[in-house]
C-alpha atoms as a PDB file:
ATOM      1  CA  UNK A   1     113.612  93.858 102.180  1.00  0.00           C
ATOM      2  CA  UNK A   2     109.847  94.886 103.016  1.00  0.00           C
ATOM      3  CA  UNK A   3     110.517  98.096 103.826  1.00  0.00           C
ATOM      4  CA  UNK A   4     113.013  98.765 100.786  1.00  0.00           C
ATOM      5  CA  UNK A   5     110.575  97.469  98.720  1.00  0.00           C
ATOM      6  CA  UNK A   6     107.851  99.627 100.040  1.00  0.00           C
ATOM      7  CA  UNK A   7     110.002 102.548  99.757  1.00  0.00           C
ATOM      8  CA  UNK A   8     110.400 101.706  96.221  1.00  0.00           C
ATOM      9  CA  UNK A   9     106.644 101.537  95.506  1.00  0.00           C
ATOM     10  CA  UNK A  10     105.700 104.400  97.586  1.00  0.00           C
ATOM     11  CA  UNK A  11     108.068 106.639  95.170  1.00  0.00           C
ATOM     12  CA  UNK A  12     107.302 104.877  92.204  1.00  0.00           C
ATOM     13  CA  UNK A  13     103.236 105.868  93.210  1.00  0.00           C
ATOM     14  CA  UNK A  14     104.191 109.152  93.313  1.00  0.00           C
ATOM     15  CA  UNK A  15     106.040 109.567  90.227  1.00  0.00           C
ATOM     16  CA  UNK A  16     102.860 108.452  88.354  1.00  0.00           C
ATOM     17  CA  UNK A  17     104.892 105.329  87.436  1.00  0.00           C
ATOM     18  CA  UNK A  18     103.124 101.726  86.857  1.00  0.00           C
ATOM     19  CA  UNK A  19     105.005  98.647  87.805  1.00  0.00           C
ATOM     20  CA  UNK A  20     105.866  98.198  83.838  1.00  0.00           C
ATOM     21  CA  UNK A  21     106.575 101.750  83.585  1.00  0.00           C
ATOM     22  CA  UNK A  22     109.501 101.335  86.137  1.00  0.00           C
ATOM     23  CA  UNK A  23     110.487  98.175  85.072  1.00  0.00           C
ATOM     24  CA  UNK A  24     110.899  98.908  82.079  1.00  0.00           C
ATOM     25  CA  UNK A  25     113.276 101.855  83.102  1.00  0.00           C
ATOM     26  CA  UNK A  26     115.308  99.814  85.283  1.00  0.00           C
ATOM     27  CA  UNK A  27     115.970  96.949  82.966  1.00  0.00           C
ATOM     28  CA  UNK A  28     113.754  94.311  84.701  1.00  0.00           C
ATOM     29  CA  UNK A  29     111.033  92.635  84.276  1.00  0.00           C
ATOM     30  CA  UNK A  30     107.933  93.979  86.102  1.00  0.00           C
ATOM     31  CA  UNK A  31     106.959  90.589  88.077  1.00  0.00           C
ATOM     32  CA  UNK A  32     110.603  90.937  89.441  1.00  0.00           C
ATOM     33  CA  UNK A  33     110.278  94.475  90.408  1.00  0.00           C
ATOM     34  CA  UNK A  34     106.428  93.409  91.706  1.00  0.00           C
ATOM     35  CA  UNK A  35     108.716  90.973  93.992  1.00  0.00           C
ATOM     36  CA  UNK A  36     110.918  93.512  94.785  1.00  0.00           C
ATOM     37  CA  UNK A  37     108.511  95.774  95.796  1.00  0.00           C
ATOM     38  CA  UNK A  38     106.619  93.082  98.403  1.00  0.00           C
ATOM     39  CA  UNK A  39     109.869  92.124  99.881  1.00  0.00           C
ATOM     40  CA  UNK A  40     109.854  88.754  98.103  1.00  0.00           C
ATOM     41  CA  UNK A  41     113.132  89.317  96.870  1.00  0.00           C
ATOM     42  CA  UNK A  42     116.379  91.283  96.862  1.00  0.00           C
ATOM     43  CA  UNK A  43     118.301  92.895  94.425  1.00  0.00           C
ATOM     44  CA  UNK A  44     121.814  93.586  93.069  1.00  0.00           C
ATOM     45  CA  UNK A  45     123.424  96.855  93.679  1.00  0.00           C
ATOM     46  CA  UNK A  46     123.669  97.734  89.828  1.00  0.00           C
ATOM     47  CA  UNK A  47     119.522  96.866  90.229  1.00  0.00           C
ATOM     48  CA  UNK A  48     119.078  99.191  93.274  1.00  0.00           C
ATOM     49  CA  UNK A  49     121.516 102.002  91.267  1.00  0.00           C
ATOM     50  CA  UNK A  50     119.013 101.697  88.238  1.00  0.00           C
ATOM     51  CA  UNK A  51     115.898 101.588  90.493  1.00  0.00           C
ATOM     52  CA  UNK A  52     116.972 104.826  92.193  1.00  0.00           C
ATOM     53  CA  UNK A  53     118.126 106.443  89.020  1.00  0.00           C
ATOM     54  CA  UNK A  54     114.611 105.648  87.790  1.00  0.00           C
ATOM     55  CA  UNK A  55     112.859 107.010  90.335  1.00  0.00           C
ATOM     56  CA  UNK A  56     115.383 109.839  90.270  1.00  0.00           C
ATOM     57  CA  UNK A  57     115.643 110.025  94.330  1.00  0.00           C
ATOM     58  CA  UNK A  58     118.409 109.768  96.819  1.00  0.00           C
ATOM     59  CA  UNK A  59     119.830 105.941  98.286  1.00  0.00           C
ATOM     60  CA  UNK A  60     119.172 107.084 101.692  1.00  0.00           C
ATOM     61  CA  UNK A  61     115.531 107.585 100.687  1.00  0.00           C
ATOM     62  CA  UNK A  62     115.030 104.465  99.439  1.00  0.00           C
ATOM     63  CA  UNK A  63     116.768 102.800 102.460  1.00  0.00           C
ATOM     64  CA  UNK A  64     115.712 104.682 105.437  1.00  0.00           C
ATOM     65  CA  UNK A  65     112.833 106.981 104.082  1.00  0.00           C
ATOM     66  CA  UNK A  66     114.101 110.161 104.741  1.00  0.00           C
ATOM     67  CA  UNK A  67     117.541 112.776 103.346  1.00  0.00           C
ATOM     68  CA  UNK A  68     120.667 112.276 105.211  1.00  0.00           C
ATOM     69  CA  UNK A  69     122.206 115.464 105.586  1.00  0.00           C
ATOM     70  CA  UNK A  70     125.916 116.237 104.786  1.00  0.00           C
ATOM     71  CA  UNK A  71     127.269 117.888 108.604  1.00  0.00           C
END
């Protein structure tokens, strides 16, 4: 969950976004998202899916830190 959640804050740092900014654009609250984002605590999928959305990159990003590649 700590390195989810750090993926999630490095984006949301370089989208410009503040922790209420995103929060408020995935439908949480921001000291859940703050939680999130230190690997406190875990999320549902339709969370992650609105996360993502809101940060408008890719699930493998988010998980792994880099683009999968279709072969």
């Amino acid at each position: 969950m700590k390195i989810l959640g750090s993926h999630i804050n490095e984006k949301r740092v370089e989208k410009g976004f503040s922790i209420e900014k995103l929060a408020e654009l995935a439908l949480i609250s921001s000291r859940f998202l703050y939680d999130i984002e230190n690997g406190k605590r875990g999320m549902s999928l339709p969370t992650f899916i609105r996360i993502k959305t809101a940060l408008d990159c890719s699930s493998d990003w988010l998980l792994d830190g880099c683009e999968n590649e279709l072969l």
